[in-house]
N, C-alpha and C. Protein backbone atom coordinates (compact mmCIF):
# COMPACT_ATOMS: atom_id res chain seq x y z
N UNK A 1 69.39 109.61 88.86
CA UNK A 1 70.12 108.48 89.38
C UNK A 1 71.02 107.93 88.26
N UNK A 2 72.38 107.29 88.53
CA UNK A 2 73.23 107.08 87.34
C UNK A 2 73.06 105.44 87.08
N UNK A 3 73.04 104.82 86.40
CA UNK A 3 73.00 103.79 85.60
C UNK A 3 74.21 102.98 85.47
N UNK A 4 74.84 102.38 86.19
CA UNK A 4 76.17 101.86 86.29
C UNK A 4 76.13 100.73 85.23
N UNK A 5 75.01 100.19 84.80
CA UNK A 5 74.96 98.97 84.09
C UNK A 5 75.04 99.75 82.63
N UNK A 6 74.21 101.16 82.71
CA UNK A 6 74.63 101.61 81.10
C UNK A 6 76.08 101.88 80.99
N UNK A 7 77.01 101.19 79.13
CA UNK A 7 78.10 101.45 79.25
C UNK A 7 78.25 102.81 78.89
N UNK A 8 77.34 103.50 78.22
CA UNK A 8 77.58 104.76 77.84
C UNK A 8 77.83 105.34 79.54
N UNK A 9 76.99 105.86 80.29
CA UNK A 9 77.42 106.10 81.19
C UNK A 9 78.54 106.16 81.95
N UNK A 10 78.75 104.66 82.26
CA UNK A 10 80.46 104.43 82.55
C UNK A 10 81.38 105.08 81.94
N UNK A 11 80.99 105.17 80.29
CA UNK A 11 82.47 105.25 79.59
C UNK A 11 82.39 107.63 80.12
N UNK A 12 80.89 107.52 80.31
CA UNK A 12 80.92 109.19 80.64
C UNK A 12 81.66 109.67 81.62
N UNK A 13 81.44 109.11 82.87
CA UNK A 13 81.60 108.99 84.12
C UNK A 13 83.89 108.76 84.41
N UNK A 14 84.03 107.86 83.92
CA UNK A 14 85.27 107.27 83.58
C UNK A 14 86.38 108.49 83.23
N UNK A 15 85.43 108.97 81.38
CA UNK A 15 86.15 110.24 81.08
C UNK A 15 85.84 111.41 81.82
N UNK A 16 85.14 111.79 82.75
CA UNK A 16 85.05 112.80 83.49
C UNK A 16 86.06 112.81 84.20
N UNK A 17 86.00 111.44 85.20
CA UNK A 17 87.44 111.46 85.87
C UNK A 17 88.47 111.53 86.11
N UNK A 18 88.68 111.02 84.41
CA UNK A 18 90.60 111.31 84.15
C UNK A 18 90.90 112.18 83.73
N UNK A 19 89.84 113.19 83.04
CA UNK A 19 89.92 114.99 82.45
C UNK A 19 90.08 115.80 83.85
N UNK A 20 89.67 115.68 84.71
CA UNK A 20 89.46 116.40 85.76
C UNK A 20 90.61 115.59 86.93
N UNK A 21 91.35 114.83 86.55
CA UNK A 21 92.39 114.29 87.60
C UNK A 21 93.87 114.87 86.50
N UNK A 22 93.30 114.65 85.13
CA UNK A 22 94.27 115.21 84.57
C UNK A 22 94.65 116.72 84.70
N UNK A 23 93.85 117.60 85.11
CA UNK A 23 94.24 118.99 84.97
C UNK A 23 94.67 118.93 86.26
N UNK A 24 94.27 118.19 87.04
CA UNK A 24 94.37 118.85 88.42
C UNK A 24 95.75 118.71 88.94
N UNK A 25 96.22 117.45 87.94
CA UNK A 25 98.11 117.07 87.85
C UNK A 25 98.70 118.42 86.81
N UNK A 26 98.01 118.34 86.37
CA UNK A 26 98.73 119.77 85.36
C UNK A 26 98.84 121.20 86.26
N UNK A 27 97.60 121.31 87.12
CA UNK A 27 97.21 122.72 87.91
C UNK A 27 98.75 122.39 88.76
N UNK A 28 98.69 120.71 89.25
CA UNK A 28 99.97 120.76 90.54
C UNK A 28 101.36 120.83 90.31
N UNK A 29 101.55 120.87 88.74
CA UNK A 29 102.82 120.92 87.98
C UNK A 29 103.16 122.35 87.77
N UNK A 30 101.57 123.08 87.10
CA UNK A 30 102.34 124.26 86.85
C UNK A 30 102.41 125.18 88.03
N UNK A 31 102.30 125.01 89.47
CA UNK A 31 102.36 125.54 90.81
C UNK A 31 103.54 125.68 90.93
N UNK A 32 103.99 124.33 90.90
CA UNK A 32 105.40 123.55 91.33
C UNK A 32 106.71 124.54 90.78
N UNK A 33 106.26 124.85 89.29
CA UNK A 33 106.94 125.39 88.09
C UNK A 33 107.42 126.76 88.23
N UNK A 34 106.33 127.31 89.32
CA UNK A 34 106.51 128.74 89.86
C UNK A 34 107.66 128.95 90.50
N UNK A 35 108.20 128.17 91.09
CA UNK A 35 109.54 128.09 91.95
C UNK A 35 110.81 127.81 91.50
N UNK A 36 111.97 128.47 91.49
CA UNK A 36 113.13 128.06 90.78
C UNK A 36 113.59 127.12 91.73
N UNK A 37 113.19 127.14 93.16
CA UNK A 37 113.59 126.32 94.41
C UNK A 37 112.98 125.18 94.56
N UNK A 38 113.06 123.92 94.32
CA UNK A 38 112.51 123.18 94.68
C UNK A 38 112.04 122.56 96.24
N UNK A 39 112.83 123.38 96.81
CA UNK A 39 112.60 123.14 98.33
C UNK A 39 111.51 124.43 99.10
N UNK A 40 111.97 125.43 97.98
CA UNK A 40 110.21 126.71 98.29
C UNK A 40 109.50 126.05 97.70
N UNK A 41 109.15 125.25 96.43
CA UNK A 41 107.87 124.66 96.07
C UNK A 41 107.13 123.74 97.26
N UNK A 42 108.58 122.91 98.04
CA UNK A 42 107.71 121.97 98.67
C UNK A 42 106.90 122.84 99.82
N UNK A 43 107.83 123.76 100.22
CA UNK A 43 106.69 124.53 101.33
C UNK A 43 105.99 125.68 101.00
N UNK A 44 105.46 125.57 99.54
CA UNK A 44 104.54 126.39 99.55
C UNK A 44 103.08 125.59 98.79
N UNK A 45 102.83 124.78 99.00
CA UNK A 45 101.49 123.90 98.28
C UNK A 45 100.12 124.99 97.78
N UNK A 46 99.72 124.25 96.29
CA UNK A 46 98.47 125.02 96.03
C UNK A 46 97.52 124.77 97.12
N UNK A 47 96.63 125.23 96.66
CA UNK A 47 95.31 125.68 97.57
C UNK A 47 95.06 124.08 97.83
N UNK A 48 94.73 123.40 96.58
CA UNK A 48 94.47 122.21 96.47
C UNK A 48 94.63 121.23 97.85
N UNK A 49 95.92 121.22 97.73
CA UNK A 49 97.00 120.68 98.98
C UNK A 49 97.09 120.95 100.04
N UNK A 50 96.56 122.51 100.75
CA UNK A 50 96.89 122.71 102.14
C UNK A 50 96.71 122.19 102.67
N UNK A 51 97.46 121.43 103.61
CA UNK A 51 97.04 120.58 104.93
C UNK A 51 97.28 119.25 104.09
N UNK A 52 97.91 118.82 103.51
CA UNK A 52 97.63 117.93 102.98
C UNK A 52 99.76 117.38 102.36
N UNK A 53 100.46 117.83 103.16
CA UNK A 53 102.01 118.06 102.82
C UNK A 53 102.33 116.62 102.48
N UNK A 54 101.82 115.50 103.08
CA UNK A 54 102.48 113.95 102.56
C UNK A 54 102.47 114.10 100.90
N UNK A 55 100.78 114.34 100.39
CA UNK A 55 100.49 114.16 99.16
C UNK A 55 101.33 115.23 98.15
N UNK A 56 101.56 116.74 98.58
CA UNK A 56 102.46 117.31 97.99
C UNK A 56 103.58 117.13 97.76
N UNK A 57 104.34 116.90 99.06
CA UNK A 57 106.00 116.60 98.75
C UNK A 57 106.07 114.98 97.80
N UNK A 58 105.05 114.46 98.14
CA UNK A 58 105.09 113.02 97.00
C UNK A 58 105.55 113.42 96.30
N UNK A 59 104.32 114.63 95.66
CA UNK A 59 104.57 114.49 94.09
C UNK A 59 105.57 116.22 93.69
N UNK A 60 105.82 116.44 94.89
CA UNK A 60 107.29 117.78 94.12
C UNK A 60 108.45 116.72 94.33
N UNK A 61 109.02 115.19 94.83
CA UNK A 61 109.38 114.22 94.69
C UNK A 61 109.20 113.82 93.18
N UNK A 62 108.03 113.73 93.18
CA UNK A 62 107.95 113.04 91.32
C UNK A 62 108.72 114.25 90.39
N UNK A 63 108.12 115.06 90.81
CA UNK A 63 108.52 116.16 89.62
C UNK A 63 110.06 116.43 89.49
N UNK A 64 110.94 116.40 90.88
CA UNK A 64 112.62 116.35 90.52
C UNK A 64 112.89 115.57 89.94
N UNK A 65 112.14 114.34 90.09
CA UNK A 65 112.67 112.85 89.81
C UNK A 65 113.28 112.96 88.06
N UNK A 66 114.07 111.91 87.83
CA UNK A 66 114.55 112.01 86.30
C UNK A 66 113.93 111.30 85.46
N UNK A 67 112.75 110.38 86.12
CA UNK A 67 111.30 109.49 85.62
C UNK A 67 110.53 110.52 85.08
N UNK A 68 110.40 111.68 85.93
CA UNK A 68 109.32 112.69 85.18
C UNK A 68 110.07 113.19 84.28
């Protein structure tokens, strides 16, 4: 059972999350990267994404963008 009141825990729990949200932005970048087309990237989503096209084209949106 996890211990929400221990901070060690939290601070475990916390960094698990953003290591593993972080690659998973990296896994959806370097997908994206595969495509010289940005309009074949949007219709071809990783595995991650199938069924899931709002959350992809978001972020092949972020990735043209001149913010990224």
């Amino acid at each position: 059972m996890l211990d929400f009141n221990d901070q060690a825990m939290n601070r475990f729990v916390e960094h698990q999350m953003l290591t593993t949200f972080k690659e998973f932005q990296a896994d959806c970048h370097r997908h994206f990267k595969k495509y010289s087309d940005p309009e074949e990237a949007r219709a071809n989503p990783p595995n991650a994404l199938v069924r899931r096209d709002e959350d992809w084209h978001f972020l092949c949106d972020h990735y043209i963008s001149r913010a990224f």
